[in-house]
Protein backbone atom coordinates (compact mmCIF):
# COMPACT_ATOMS: atom_id res chain seq x y z
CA UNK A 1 13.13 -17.12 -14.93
CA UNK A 2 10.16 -18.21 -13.28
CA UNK A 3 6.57 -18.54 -15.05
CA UNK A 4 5.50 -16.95 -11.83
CA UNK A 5 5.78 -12.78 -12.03
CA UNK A 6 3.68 -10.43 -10.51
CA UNK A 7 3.90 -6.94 -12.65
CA UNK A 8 4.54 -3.60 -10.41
CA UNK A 9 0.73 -2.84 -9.02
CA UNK A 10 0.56 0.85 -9.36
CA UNK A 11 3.09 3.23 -11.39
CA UNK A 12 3.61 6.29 -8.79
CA UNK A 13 6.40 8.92 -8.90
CA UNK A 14 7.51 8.93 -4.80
CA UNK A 15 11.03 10.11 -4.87
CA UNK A 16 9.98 12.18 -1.87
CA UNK A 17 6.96 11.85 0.78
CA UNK A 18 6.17 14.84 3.07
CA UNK A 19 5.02 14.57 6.27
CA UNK A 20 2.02 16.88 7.09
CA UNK A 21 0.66 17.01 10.82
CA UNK A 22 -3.46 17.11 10.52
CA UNK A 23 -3.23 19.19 13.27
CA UNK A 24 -1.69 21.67 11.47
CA UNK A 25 -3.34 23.36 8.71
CA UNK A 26 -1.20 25.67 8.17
CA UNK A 27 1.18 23.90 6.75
CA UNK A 28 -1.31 22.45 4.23
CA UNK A 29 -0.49 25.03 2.04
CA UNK A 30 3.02 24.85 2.19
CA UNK A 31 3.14 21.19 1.13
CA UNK A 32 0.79 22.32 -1.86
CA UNK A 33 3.94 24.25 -2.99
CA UNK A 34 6.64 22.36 -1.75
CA UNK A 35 7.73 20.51 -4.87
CA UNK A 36 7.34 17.20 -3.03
CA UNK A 37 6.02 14.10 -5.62
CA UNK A 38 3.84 12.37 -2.42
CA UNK A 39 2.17 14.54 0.80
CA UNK A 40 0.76 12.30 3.25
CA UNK A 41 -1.52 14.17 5.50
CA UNK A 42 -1.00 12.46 9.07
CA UNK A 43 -3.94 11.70 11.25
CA UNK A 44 -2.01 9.15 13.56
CA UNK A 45 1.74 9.71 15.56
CA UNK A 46 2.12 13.45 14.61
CA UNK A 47 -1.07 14.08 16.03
CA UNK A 48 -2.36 14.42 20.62
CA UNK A 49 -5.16 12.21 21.26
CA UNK A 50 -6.79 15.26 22.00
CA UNK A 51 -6.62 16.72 18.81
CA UNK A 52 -7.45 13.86 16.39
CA UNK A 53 -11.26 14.33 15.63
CA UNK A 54 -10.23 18.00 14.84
CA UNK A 55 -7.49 16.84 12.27
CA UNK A 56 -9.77 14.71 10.46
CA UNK A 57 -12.02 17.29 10.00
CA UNK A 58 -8.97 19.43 9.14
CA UNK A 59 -7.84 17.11 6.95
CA UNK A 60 -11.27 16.36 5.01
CA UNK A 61 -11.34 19.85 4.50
CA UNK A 62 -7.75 20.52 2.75
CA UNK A 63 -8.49 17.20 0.53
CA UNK A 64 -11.73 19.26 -0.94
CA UNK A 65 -10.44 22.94 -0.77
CA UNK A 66 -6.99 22.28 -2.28
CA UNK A 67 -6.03 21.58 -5.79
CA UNK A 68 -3.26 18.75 -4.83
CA UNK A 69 -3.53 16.94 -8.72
CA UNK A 70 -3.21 20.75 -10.42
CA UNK A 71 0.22 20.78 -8.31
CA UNK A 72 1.26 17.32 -9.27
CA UNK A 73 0.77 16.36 -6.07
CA UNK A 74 -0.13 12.47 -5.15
CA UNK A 75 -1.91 12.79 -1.83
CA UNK A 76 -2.42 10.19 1.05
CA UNK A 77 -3.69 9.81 4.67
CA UNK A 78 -2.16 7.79 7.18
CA UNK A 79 -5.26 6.82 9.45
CA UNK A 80 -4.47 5.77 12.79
CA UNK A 81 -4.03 2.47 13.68
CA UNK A 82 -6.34 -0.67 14.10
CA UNK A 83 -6.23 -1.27 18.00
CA UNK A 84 -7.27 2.60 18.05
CA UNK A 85 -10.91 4.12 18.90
CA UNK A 86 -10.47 6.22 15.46
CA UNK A 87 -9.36 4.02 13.08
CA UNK A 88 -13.00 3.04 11.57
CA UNK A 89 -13.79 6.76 11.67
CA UNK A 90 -11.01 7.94 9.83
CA UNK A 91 -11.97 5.22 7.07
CA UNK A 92 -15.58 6.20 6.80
CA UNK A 93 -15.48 9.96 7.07
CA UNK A 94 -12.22 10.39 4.89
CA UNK A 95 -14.33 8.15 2.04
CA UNK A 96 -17.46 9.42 2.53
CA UNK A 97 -17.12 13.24 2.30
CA UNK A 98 -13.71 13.35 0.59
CA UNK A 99 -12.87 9.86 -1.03
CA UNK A 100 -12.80 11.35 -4.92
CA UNK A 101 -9.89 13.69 -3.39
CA UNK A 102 -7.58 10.26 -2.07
CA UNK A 103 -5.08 8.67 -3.68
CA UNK A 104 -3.92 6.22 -1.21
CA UNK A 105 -4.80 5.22 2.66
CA UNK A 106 -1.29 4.63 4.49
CA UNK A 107 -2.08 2.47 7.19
CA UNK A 108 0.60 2.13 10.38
CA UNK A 109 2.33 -0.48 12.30
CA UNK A 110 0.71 -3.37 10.16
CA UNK A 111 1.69 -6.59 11.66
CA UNK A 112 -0.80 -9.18 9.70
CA UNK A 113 -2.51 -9.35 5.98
CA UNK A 114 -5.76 -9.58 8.05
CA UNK A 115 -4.81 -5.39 8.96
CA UNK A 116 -4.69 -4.89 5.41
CA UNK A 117 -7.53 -6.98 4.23
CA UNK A 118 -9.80 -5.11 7.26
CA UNK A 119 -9.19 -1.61 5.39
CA UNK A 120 -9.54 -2.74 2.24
CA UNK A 121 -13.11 -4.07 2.40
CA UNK A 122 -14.04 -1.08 4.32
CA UNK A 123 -12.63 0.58 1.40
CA UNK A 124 -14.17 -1.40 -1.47
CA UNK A 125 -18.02 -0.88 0.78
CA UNK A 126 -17.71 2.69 1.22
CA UNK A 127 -16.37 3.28 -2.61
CA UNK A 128 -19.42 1.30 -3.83
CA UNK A 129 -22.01 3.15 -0.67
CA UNK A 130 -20.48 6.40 -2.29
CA UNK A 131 -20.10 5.39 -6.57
CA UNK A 132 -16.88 6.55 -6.43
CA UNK A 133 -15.00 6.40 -9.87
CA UNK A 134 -11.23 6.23 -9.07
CA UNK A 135 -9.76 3.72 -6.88
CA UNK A 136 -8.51 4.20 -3.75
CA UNK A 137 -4.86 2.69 -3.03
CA UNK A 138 -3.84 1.20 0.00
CA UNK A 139 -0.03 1.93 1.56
CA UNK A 140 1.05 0.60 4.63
CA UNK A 141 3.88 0.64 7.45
CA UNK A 142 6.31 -2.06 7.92
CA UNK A 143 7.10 -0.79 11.66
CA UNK A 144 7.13 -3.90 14.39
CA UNK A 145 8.92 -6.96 14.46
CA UNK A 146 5.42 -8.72 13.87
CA UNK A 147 5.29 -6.72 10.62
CA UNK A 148 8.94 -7.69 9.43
CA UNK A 149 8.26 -11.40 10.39
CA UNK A 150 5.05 -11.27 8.12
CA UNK A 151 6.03 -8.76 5.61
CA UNK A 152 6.31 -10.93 2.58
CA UNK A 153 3.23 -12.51 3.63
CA UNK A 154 1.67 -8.66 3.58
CA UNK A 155 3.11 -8.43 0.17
CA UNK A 156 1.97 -11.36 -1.48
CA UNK A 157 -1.48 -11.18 0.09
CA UNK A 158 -1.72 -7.23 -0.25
CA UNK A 159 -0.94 -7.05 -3.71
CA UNK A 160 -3.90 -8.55 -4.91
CA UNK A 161 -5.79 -6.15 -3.66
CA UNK A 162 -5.08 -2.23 -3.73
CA UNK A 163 -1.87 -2.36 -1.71
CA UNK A 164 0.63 -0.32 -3.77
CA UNK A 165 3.67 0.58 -1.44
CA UNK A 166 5.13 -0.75 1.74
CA UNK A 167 6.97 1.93 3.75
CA UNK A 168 9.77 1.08 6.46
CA UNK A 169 8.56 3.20 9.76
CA UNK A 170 12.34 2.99 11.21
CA UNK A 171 11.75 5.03 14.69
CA UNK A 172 8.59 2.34 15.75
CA UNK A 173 10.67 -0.54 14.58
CA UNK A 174 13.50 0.13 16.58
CA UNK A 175 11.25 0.46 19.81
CA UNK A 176 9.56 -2.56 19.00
CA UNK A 177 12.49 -4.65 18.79
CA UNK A 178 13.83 -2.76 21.78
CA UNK A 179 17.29 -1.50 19.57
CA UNK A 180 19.04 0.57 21.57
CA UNK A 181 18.95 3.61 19.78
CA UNK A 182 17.23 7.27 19.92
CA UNK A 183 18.55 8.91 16.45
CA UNK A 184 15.38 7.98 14.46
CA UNK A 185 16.72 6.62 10.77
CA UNK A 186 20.77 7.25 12.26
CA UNK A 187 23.27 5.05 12.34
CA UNK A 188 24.30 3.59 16.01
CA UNK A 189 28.04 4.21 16.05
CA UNK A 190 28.53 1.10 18.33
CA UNK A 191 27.11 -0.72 15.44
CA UNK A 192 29.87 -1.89 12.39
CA UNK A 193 27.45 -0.54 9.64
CA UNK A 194 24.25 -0.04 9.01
CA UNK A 195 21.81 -1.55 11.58
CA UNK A 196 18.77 -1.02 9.32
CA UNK A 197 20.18 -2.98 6.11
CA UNK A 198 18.89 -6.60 6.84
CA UNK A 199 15.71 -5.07 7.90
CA UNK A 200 14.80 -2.74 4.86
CA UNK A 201 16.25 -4.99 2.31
CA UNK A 202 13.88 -7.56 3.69
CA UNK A 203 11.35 -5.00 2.97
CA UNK A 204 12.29 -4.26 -0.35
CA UNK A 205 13.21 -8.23 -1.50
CA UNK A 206 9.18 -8.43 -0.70
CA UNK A 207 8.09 -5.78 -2.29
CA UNK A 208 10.04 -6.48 -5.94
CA UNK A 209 8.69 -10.13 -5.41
CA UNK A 210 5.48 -8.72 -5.69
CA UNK A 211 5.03 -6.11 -7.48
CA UNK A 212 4.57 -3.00 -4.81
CA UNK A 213 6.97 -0.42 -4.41
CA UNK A 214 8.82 0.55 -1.67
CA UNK A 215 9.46 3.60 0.46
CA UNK A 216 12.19 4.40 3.10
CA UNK A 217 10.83 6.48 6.33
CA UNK A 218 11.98 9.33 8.85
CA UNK A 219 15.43 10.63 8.97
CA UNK A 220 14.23 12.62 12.18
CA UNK A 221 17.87 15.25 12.64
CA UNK A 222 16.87 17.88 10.33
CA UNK A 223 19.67 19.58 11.13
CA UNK A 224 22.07 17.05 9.58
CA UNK A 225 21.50 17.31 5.84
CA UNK A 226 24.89 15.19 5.39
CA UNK A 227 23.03 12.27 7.48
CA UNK A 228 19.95 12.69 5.68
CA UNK A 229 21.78 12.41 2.34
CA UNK A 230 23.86 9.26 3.31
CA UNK A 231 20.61 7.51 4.45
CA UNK A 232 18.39 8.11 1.36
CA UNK A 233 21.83 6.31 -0.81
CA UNK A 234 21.63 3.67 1.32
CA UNK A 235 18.06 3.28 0.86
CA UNK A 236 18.35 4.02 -3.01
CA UNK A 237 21.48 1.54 -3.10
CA UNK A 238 19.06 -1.27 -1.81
CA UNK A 239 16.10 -0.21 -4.54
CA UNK A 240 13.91 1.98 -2.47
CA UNK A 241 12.27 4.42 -4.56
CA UNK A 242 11.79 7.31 -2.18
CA UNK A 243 11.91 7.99 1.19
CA UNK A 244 9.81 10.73 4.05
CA UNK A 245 10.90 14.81 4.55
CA UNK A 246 9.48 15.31 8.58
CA UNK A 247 10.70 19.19 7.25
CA UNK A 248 10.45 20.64 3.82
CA UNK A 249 14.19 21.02 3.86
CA UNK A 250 14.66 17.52 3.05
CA UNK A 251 12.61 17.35 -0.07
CA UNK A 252 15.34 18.46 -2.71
CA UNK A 253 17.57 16.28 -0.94
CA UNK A 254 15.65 13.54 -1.33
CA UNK A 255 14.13 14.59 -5.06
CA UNK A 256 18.05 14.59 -5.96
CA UNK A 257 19.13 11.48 -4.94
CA UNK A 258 16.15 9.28 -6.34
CA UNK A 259 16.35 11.24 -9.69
CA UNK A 260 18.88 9.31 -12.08
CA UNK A 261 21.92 12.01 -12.99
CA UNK A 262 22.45 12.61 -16.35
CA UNK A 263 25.58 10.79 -16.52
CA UNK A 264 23.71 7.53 -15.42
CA UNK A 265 20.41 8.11 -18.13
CA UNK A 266 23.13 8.50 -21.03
CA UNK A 267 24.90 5.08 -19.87
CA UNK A 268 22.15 3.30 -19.53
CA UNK A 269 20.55 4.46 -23.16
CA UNK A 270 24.33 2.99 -24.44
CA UNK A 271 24.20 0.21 -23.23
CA UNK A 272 20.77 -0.37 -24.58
CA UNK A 273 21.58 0.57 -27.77
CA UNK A 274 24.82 -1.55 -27.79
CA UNK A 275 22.69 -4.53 -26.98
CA UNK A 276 20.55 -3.86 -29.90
CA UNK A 277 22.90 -3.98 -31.99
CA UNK A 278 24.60 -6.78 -31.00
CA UNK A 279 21.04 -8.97 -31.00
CA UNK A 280 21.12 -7.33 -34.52
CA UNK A 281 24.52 -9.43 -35.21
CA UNK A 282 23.22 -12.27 -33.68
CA UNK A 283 25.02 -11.91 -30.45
CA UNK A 284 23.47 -12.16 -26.62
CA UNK A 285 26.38 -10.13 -24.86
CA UNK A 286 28.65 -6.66 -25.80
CA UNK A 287 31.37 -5.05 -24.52
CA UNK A 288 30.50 -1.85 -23.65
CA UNK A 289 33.76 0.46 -22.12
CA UNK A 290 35.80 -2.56 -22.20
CA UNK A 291 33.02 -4.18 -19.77
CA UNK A 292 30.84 -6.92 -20.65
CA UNK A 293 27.44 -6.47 -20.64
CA UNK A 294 24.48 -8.93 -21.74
CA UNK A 295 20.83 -9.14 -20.83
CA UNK A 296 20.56 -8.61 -17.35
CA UNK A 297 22.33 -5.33 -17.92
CA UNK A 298 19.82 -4.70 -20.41
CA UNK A 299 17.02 -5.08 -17.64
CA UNK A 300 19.01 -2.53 -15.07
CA UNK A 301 19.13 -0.53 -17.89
CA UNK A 302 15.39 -0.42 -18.56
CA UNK A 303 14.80 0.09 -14.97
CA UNK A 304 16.87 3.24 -14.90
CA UNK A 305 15.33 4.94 -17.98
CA UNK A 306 11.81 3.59 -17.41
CA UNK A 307 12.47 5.89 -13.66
CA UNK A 308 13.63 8.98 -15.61
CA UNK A 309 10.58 8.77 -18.27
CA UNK A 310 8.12 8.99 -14.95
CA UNK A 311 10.04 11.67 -13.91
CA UNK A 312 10.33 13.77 -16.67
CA UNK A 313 6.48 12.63 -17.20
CA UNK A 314 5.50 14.04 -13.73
CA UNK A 315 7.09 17.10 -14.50
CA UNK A 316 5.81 18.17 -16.93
């Protein structure tokens, strides 16, 4: 193994990570009791141009008024984007009167580091301007095919900072590189597979490089819980260790398939314990079932029980 390894950033339970509308308060209270691990409270695509200074305010208000951490509740704000007249506002107003209330910034459509490293030292100003005590993550969209061509760069770069996460924003991706395709996070049926896999693997290759973790997006047919299902396995199948609800329907869907089952905690637990005692003999591998298994099941292993301690942790 390499002598280079960059150690997991930030420790977050985000099985599942609900869209809220700023425009729509509410529904504020409904994520409070939704059961969901992550809310992001949306300032940018869910909300009319019309209505964003209203939102923020909206928004600011529900981060001071609302007891998110009493509900186990890790809360973010996805601020609108950089080439936008509201982006610096967002920044300053969210930190200023409610930045001891934020967990994490999610910023959208990030193409560059240079997006990153432009909210991050607003960040790191306003946190000293206000002598703010926690630390304010950073999160941001993998959405554009300038973001997927720069992503690992993002990673690399971000993670030495307060990027935590990197999210895959399927519905602005496909637009951007012009896929022909309107079900936002479905499978194309003129496609043999999954058209997404190359592109959120890549995504998730850089974000296990380096240490952040990473989240699927939007399964937008909330009507098709069967759809929704399939693509969170996928997502889970490729090491993602969440993924969005756009409707609180999808939460236990989600919350289900990122939680390890029983069955899978138990194996994993036996196969640790079978590899102790073989190092205990003096021996690297076991057989375990009549299957070999040696140290790099021992680190899948780890991986699976370390996810159910957090968990159990979160819950209580």
């Amino acid at each position: 193994m390499s002598h280079t390894l960059y150690e997991t950033t930030v420790q977050r339970v985000q099985r599942c990570e609900l869209a809220v509308p700023g425009s729509s308060p509410g529904m504020f209270e409904k994520a409070l009791n939704s059961g969901v691990d992550f809310v992001f409270l949306d300032l940018e695509d869910a909300v009319a141009p019309d209505d964003k200074i209203q939102a923020r305010k909206n928004i600011i208000q529900a981060l001071n008024d609302l007891d998110w951490k009493g509900h186990g509740i890790t809360v973010s704000v996805r601020i609108n984007g950089l080439d936008t007249q509201y982006m610096v506002r967002d920044v300053v107003d969210l930190v200023e009167q409610a930045g001891s209330k934020i967990d994490t910034l999610l910023i959208p459509k990030a193409g560059v580091y240079a997006d990153i490293y432009m909210v991050q030292a607003m960040v790191t100003q306003l946190e000293m301007q206000q002598g703010l005590k926690n630390r304010i993550g950073l999160e941001a969209l993998i959405e554009t095919a300038l973001g997927m061509a720069n992503v690992e760069d993002i990673a690399r770069n971000g993670a030495a900072g307060r990027l935590e996460a990197l999210h895959f924003g399927v519905a602005d991706y496909a637009a951007s590189n012009r896929a022909r395709t309107t079900n936002i996070g479905g499978l194309n049926p003129d496609y043999p597979g999954d058209q997404w896999h190359f592109a959120i693997s890549r995504m998730i290759v850089a974000c296990r490089a380096y240490g952040l973790r990473p989240i699927d997006g939007p399964f937008g047919d909330i009507k098709d819980p069967d759809g929704y299902v399939l693509a969170a396995k996928r997502a889970a199948a490729l090491g993602c260790e969440g993924k969005w609800a756009i409707h609180p329907t999808q939460i236990p869907l989600a919350n289900d398939v990122f939680t390890p089952p029983e069955r899978e905690i138990e194996k994993a637990k036996r196969i640790l314990a079978a590899l102790k005692e073989a190092a205990a003999q003096g021996k690297g591998a076991a057989a375990l079932d009549g299957r070999l298994i040696d140290a790099a099941s021992e680190r899948m292993a780890n991986n699976v029980v370390k996810v159910a301690e957090a968990i159990a942790a979160k819950n209580g």
